[in-house]
Structures are given as structure tokens and as C-alpha cells.
Protein backbone atom coordinates (compact mmCIF):
# COMPACT_ATOMS: atom_id res chain seq x y z
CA UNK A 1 0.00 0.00 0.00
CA UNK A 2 1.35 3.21 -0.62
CA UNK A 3 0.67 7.11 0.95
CA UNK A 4 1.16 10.12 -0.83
CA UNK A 5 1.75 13.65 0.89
CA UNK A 6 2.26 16.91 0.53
CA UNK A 7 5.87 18.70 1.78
CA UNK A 8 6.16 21.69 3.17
CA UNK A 9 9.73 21.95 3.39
CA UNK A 10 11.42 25.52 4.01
CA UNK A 11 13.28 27.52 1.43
CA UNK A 12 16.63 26.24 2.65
CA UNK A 13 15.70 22.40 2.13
CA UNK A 14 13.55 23.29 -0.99
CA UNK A 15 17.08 24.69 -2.29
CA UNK A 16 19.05 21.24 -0.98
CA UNK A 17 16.12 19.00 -2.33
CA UNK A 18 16.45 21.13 -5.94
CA UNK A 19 20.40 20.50 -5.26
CA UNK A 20 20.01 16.68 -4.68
CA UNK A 21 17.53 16.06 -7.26
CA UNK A 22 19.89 17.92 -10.00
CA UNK A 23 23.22 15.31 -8.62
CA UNK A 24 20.83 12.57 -9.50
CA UNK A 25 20.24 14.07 -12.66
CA UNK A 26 23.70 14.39 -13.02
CA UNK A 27 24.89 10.48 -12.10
CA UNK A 28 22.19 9.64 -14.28
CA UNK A 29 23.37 10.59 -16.94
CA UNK A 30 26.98 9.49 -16.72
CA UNK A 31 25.94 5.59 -15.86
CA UNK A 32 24.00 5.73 -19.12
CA UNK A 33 26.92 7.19 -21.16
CA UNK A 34 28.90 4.74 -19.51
CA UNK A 35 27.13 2.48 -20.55
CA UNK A 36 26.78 2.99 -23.92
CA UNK A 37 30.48 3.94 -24.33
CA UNK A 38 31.38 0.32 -23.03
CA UNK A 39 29.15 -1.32 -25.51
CA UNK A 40 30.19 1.06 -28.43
CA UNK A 41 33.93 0.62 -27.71
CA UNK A 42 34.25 -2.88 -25.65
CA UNK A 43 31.40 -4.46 -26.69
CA UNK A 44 30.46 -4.65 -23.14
CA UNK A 45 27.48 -5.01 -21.09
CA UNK A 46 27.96 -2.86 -17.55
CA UNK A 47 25.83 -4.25 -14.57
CA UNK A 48 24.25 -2.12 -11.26
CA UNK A 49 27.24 -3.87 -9.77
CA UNK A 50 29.85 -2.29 -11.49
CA UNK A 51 28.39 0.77 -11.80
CA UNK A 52 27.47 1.24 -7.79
CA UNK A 53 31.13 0.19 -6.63
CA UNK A 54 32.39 3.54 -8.78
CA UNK A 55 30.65 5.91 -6.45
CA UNK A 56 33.02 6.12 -3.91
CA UNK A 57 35.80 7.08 -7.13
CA UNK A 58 32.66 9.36 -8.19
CA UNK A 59 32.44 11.39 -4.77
CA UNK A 60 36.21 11.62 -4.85
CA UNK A 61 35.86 13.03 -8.24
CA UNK A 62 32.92 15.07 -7.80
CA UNK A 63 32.28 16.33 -4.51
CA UNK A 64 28.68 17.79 -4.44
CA UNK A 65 27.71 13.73 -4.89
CA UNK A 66 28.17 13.89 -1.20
CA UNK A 67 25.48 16.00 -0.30
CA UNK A 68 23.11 12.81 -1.18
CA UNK A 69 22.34 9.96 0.60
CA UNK A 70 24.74 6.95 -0.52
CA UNK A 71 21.44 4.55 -1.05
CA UNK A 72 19.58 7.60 -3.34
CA UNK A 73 23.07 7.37 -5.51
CA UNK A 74 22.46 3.43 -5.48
CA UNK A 75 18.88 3.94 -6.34
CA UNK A 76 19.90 6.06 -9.41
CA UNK A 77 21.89 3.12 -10.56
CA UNK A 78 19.09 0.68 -10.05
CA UNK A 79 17.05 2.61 -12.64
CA UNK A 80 19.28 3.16 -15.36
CA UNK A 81 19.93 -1.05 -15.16
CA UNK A 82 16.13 -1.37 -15.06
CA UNK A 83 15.85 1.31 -17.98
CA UNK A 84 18.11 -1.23 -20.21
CA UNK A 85 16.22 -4.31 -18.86
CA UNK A 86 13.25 -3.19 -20.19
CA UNK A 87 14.75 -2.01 -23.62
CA UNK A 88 16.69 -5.49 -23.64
CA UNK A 89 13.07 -7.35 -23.29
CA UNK A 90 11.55 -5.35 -25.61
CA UNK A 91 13.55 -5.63 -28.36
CA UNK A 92 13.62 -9.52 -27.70
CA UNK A 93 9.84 -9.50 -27.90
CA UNK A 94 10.43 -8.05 -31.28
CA UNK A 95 9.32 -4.41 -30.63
CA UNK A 96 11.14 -1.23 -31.57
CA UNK A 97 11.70 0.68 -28.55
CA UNK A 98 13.52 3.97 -28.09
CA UNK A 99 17.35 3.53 -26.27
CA UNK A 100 16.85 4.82 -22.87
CA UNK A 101 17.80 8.53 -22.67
CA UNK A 102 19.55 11.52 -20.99
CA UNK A 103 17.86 13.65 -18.90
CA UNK A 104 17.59 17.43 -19.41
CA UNK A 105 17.81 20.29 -17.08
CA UNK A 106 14.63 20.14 -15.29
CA UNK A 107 13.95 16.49 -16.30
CA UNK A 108 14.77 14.59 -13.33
CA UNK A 109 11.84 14.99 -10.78
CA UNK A 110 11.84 12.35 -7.53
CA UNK A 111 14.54 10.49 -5.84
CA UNK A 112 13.93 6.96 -3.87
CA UNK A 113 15.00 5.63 -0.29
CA UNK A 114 14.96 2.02 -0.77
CA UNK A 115 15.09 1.11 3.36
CA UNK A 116 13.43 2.56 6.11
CA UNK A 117 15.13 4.31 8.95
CA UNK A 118 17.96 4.64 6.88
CA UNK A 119 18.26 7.80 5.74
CA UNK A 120 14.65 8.52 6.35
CA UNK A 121 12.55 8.51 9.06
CA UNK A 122 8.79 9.04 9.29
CA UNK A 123 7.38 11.29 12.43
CA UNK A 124 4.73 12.89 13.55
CA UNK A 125 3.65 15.29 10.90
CA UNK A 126 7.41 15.43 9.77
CA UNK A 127 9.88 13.65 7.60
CA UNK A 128 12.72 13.35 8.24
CA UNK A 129 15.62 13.31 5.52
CA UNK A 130 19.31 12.55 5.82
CA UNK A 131 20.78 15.58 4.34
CA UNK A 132 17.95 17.78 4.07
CA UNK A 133 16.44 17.81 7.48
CA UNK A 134 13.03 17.37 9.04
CA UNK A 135 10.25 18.73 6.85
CA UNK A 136 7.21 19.46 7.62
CA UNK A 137 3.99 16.81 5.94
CA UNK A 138 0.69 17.66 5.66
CA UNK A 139 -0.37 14.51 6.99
CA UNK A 140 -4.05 14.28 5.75
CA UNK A 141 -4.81 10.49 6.56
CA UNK A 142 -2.39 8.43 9.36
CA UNK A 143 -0.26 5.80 8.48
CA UNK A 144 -1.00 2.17 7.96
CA UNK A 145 1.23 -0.35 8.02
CA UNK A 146 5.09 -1.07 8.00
CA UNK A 147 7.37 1.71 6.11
CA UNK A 148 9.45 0.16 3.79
CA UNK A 149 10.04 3.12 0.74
CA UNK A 150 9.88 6.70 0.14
CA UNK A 151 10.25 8.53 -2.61
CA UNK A 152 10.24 12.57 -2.94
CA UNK A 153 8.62 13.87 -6.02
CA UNK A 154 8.97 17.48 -7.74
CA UNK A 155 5.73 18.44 -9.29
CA UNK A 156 6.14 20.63 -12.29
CA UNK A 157 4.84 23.57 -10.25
CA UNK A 158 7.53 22.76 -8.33
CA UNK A 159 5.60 21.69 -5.21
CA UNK A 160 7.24 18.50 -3.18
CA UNK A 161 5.47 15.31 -2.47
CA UNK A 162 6.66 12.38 -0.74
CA UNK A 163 4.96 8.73 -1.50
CA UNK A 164 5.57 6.06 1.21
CA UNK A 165 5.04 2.43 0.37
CA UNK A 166 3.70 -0.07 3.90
CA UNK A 167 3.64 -3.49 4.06
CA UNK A 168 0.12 -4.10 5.91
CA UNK A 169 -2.36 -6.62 5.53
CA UNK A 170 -5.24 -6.06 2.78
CA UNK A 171 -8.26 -4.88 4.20
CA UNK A 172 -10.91 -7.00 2.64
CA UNK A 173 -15.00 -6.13 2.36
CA UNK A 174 -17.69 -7.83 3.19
CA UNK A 175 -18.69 -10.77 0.63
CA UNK A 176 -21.07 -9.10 -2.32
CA UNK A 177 -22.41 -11.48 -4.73
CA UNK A 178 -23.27 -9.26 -7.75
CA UNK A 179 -21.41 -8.80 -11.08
CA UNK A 180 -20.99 -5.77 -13.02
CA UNK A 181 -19.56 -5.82 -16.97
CA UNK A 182 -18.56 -2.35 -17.49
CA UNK A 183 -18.28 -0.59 -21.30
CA UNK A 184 -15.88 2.79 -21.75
CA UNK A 185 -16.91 5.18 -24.02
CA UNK A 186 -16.36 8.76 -25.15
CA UNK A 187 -20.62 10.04 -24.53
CA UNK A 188 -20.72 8.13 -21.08
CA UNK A 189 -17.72 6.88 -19.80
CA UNK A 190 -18.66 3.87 -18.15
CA UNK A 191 -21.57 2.23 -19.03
CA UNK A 192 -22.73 -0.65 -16.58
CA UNK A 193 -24.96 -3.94 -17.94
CA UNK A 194 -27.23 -2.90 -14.75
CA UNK A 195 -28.93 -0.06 -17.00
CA UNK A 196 -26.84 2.23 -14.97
CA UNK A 197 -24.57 4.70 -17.17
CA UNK A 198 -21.93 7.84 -15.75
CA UNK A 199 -21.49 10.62 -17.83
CA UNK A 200 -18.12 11.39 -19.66
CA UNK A 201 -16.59 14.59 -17.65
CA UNK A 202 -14.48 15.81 -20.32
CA UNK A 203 -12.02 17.41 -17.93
CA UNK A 204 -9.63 18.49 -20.74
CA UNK A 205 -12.53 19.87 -23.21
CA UNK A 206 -14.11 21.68 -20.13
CA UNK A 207 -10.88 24.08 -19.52
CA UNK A 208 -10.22 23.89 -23.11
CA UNK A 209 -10.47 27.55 -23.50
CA UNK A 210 -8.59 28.27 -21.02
CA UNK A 211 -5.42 26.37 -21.48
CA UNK A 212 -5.59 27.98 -25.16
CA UNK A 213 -5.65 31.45 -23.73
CA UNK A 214 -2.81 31.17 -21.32
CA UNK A 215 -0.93 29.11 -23.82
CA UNK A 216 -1.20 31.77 -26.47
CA UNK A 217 -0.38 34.40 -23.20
CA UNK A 218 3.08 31.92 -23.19
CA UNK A 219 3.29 31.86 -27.23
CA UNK A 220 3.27 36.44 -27.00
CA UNK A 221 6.17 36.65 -24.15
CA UNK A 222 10.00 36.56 -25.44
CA UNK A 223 12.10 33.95 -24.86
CA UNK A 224 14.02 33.68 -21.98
CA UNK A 225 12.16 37.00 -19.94
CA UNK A 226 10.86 36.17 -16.47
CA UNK A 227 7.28 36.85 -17.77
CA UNK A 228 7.41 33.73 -19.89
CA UNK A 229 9.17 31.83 -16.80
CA UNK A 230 5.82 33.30 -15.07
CA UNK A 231 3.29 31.88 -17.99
CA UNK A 232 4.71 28.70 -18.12
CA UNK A 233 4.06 28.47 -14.53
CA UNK A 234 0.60 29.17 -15.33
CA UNK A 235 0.05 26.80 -18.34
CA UNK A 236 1.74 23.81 -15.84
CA UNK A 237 -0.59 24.87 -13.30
CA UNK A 238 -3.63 24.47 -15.85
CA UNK A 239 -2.45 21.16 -16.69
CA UNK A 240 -2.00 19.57 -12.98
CA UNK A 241 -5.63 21.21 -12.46
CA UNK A 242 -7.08 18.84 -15.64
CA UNK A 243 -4.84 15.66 -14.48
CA UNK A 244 -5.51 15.84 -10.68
CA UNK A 245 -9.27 16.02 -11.51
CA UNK A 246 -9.16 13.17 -13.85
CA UNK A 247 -7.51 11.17 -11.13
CA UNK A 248 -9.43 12.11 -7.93
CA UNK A 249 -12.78 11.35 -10.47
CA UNK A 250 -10.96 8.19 -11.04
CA UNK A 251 -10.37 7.51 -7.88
CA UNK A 252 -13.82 7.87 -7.07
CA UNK A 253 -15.86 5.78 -9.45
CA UNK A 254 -13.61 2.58 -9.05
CA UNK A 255 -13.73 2.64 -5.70
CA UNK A 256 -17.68 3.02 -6.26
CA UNK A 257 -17.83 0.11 -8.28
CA UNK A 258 -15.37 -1.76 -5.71
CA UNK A 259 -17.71 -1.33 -2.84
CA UNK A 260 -20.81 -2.57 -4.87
CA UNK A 261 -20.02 -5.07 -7.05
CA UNK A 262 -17.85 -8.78 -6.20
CA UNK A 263 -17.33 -9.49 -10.16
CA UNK A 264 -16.04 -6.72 -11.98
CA UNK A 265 -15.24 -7.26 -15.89
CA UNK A 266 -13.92 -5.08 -18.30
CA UNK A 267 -12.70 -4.65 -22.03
CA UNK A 268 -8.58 -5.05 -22.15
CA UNK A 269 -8.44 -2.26 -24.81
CA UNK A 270 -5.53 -1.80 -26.38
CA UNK A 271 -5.70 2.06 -25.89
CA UNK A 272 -2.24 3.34 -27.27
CA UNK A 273 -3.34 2.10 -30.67
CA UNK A 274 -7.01 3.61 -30.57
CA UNK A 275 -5.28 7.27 -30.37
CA UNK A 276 -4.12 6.84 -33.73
CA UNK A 277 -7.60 8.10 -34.64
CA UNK A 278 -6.73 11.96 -34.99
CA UNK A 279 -10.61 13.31 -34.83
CA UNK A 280 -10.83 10.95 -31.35
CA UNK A 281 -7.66 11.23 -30.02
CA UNK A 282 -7.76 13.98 -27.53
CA UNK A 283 -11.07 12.65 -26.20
CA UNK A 284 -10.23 9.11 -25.75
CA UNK A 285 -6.89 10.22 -23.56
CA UNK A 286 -9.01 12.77 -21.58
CA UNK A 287 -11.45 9.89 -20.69
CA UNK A 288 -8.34 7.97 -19.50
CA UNK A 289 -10.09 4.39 -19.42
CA UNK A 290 -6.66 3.03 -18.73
CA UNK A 291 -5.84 4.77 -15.54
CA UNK A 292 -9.67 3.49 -14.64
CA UNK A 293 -8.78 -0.07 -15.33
CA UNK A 294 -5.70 0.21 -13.35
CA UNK A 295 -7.27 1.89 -10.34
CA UNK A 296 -10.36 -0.75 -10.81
CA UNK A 297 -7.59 -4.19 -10.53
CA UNK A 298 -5.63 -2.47 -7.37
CA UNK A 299 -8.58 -1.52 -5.37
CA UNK A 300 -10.54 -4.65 -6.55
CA UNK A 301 -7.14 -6.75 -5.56
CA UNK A 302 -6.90 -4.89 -2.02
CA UNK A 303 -10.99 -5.84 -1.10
CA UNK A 304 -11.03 -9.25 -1.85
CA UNK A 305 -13.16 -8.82 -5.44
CA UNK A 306 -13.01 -10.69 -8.79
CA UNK A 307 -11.32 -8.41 -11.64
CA UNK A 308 -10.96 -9.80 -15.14
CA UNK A 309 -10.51 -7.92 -18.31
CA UNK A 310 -12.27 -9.69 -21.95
CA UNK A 311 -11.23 -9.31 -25.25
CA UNK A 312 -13.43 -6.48 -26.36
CA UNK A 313 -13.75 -7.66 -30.54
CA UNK A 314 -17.85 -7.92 -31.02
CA UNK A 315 -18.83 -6.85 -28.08
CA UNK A 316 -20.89 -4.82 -29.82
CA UNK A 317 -22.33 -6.54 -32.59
CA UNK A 318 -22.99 -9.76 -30.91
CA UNK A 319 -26.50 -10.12 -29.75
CA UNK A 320 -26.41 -11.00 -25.72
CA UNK A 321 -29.53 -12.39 -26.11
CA UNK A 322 -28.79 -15.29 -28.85
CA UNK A 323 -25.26 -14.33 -30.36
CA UNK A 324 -26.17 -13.25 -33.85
CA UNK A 325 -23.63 -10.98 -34.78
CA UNK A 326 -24.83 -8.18 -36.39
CA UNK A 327 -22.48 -4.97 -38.05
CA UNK A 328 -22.62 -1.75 -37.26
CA UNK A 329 -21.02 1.58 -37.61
CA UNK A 330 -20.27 4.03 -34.51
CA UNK A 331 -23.04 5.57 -35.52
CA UNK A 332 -25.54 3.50 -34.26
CA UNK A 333 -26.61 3.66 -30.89
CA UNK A 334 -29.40 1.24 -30.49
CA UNK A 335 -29.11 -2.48 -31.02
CA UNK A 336 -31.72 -4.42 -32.59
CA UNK A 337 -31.38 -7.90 -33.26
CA UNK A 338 -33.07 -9.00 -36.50
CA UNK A 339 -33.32 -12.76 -35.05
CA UNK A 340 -34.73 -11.99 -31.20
CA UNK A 341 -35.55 -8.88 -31.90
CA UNK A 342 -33.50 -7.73 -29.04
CA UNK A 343 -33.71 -4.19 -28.53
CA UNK A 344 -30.80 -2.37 -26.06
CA UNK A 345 -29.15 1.01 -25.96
CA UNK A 346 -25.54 -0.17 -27.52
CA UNK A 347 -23.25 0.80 -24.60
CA UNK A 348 -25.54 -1.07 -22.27
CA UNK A 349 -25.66 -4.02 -24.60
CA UNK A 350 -21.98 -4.16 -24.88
CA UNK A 351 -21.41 -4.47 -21.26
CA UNK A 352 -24.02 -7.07 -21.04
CA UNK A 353 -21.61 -8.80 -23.46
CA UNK A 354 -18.58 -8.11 -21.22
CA UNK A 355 -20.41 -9.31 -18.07
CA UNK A 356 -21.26 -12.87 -20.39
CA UNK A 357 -17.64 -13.13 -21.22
CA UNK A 358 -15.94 -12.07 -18.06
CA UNK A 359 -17.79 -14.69 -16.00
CA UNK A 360 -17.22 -17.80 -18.29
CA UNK A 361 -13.66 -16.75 -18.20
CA UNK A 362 -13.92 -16.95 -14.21
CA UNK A 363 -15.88 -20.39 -14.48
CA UNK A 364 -18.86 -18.60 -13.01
CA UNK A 365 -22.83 -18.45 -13.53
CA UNK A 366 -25.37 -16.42 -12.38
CA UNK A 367 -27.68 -18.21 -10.30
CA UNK A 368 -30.46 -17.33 -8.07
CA UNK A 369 -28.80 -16.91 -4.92
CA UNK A 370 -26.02 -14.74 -7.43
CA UNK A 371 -23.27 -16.17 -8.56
CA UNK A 372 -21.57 -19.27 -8.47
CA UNK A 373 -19.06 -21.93 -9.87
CA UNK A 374 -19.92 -23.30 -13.23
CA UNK A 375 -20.24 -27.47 -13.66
């Protein structure tokens, strides 16, 4: 389980944090050149181990490494070896990725402590950092569980935030024997095979005017002036406004749907290749149906509920009630089955589909006492 809060740390450790988090920047950098140097020239592959028993030559070399903890400078290691893991296992999978890549002024935002009470500490409305000092949390929610991580984050509005991860026990609800298929879409974004439906709200489209007028504000001031350091500010603030409400909304109708329903299906869509679509594009990544499948598994995971995702092909043109399939364009909305004569709104009809699909994938059938395990 992880907690995330806000720092309030004073100018002096905001300046040390900016100070550590630019070193990191820094060391990440030169383990990926060294690694790429070695390969070009040697035709050698560098592991975390030999690149974490330089640092002591490193702080020699470059004393401002010492202002950081010794296991953040690990930690920096650790991700540029997972960086080339996952371009490694990519490219074995036969996928094209991009080589992992330096990091620009600016580009480097959080740092990890991989072990508690070693170089962090976590008291009572204060953290405290090796280094930095104790800083000052805004502590909305106590603690569960054992600490075992933290890692300080740099917003783009350059406000801090630290994220804790516990080991405690999952805190399961009480048993609930109804299912729920559940169908994304762009007009309502989630509709449920109850009949129920929740409206799409278009977080990005609602401040749409705005972003373009404080973006053109940023477009009209000269490069490098402190007015366009001031309407960047503003655009990034626009932007975290837009993504924090698309999360807490997130947030907030899977854990709806947690608390209801035992059975929770969805389509596994394969989003990244839907936004290919220029004229939906923007809309599909506003409605951000992956983040709400991810929150739906975690939160389903953590309370003791079923989550399954179904291949989504003809969920929408096979007929739930006797599986004629039937094509249609986007444009239709209402399905009407010309064997049955089945007649549904489409979202609702898809999601009937899902439900169907997601529970003989579980070995599951609805029964009259709700559901339970197919013959």
C-alpha cells in the first residue's frame, strides 16, 4: 500500500532538495553514457554492480555527490539497469523501442530511499531526511502499516510530495455477490450492464479555452524573460488542475464500483493504438479508461473482489440475447437484433456482453442466490 503527501519543506531544504535532485540528474546521466560507451567501444554489457562500486571514485571526483544519501546514488543506478532491462526485453519481444535517454535540465523529478530508517525517518507530521532535514507533511490520513520506501517527487509547479510504500495486511470487504460488466466510451464513460450509465466529464474539453488562452499568453512573451518563466508556470498549473481532476474522479468511481459489485469485468483495450484516430484522439486520452482499469484491478485486488478484463472484438455486434452478430457503424446507438428482436441502448448491450464473457472466463454463472461456480 502506498501514501502520498504533501511537503512543506522551508526555502533552505527546498534549495538542498532542488540540489540533490539535480546530482541525480547528473549520475544519471553518466551511468547511461557509460554504458553505452562500453558497448560502443568494448562491446560490453555494464551491470548495477559495477556501476554502484564507482561511487566512492565518483564522490572523490565530484564532490557535491556527497550531499546525497549513498542509497539515493544506489537507487539512481538501479534505474538506469532497469531502464536497459526493459529495452533489452523489448527488443527480444520483437518491438522497436527507443534507447533509454539523458535527462535534461529540469527532467529529473523524484529520488527513492529504498530502506526505512535509513536515511529517512517518518514522524509525527514530519519527515525526516538525511541531508535535508526534518520537513514538515501535511499529513491528511495516518499511516497504515510497515514503512518500507519513500520517494520525494517534484511536481512541475515545483511543489514537493513524498509517496511512502507499507507493508500491511489487505483490508478485505464484506462478501457481495453481484457482477458488473462495465463498457468505456467517449458520450458516457462507463456504461454498466445494470442499465446504470456515468457521464463522460471531459475534464480536458471543459478548460479547453482556457489552457488555449494562457498558452497563447506563453506563445506572446520573449524567450528567456521572467514573464514567460511566469506563464509557463501558469500553463503547468492548468495542466496539474485537468490531471488531478481526472484522477481524484478516477479515484472515485472505481472505488464506487469496488464497494458494490464482487465481479467486476472489463474490455482489455488496447488504448495506445485507438489514439491513432486523430478526430478521437484527444477525447479518448481525456477519458483515461486506462488509468480506470488500473485503479479498478488495485482496489478490486486490495478488497477481496473478482477483476478480469475480456477481449473487447464484437462486443458490440454480438446479440447478448442469442449471439447473432450483427455490423454496425459508430453511428448506431441502439441495437436491434433482427433474429430476437433484441432491442438495447448499444453501450448497455456491450457491457451485457462483457459481463457474459468475463464470467465464463472466471468459471462462473449467475444463479439465483447470485453467482456461483460453473459445472
Amino acid at each position: 500500500m502506498t501514501m502520498k503527501y504533501r511537503l512543506r519543506p522551508t526555502e533552505k531544504q527546498a534549495h538542498r532538495l532542488e540540489a540533490q535532485l539535480e546530482e541525480c540528474r547528473t549520475l544519471y546521466n553518466h551511468f547511461l553514457e557509460a554504458r553505452t560507451r562500453a558497448w560502443e567501444e568494448r562491446q560490453e554489457s555494464l551491470s548495477y554492480y559495477n556501476q554502484t562500486v564507482t561511487l566512492p571514485v565518483l564522490k572523490q571526483q565530484c564532490p557535491a555527490l556527497s550531499q546525497v544519501y549513498s542509497q539515493v546514488l544506489q537507487n539512481v543506478a538501479l534505474r538506469v539497469d532497469l531502464a536497459f532491462k526493459a529495452f533489452f526485453r523489448r527488443c527480444k519481444a520483437g518491438e522497436t523501442p527507443g534507447h533509454p535517454r539523458f535527462r535534461g535540465y529540469g527532467r529529473y523529478d523524484s529520488m527513492t530511499y529504498p530502506q526505512y530508517g535509513l536515511g529517512w525517518k517518518m514522524g509525527e507530521r514530519v519527515l525526516k531526511l538525511s541531508k535535508v532535514g526534518a520537513v514538515r507533511v501535511v499529513q491528511h490520513r495516518p499511516r497504515a502499516g510497515q514503512p518500507k520506501t519513500c520517494t520525494i517527487r517534484r511536481s512541475s509547479l515545483r511543489t514537493w510530495y513524498v509517496t511512502i510504500a507499507c507493508a500491511c495486511t489487505p483490508a478485505t470487504l464484506p462478501a457481495s455477490h453481484d457482477a458488473v460488466g462495465i463498457d468505456v466510451g467517449l458520450r458516457s464513460f462507463a456504461a454498466l450492464s445494470t442499465g446504470e450509465s456515468t457521464p463522460c466529464p471531459k475534464f480536458l474539453r471543459t478548460d479547453e479555452h482556457e489552457l488555449k488562452r494562457t498558452q497563447r499568453q506563453l506563445s506572446a512573451a520573449p524567450r528567456g524573460t521572467p514573464e514567460r518563466r511566469k506563464r509557463r508556470a501558469i500553463v503547468r498549473r492548468v495542466h496539474e488542475r485537468i490531471a488531478n481532476r481526472r484522477t481524484n474522479f478516477a479515484h472515485q468511481e472505481s472505488r464506487r464500483l469496488v464497494n458494490r459489485f464482487g465481479v467486476i469485468a472489463v474490455e482489455d483495450l488496447a488504448v495506445h493504438r485507438m489514439v491513432h484516430h486523430h478526430c478521437l484522439a484527444t477525447s479518448i486520452q481525456d477519458a483515461a479508461w486506462s488509468q480506470f482499469a488500473t485503479f479498478l484491478a488495485y482496489k478490486a485486488a486490495w478488497a477481496g473482489r473478482r477483476f478480469v478484463a475480456v477481449n473487447p472484438a464484437y462486443t458490440s455486434q454480438d446479440c447478448s440475447g442469442c449471439g447473432h452478430r450483427q455490423k454496425k457503424t459508430l453511428a448506431v446507438r441502439i441495437h436491434q437484433c433482427a433474429c430476437c428482436g433484441l432491442t438495447l441502448e448499444r453501450d448497455h448491450h456491450a457491457a451485457v456482453n462483457i459481463l457474459r464473457l468475463g464470467l465464463q472466463s472466471l468459471g462462473l454463472v449467475p444463479g439465483s442466490s447470485g453467482l456461483q461456480a460453473g459445472e
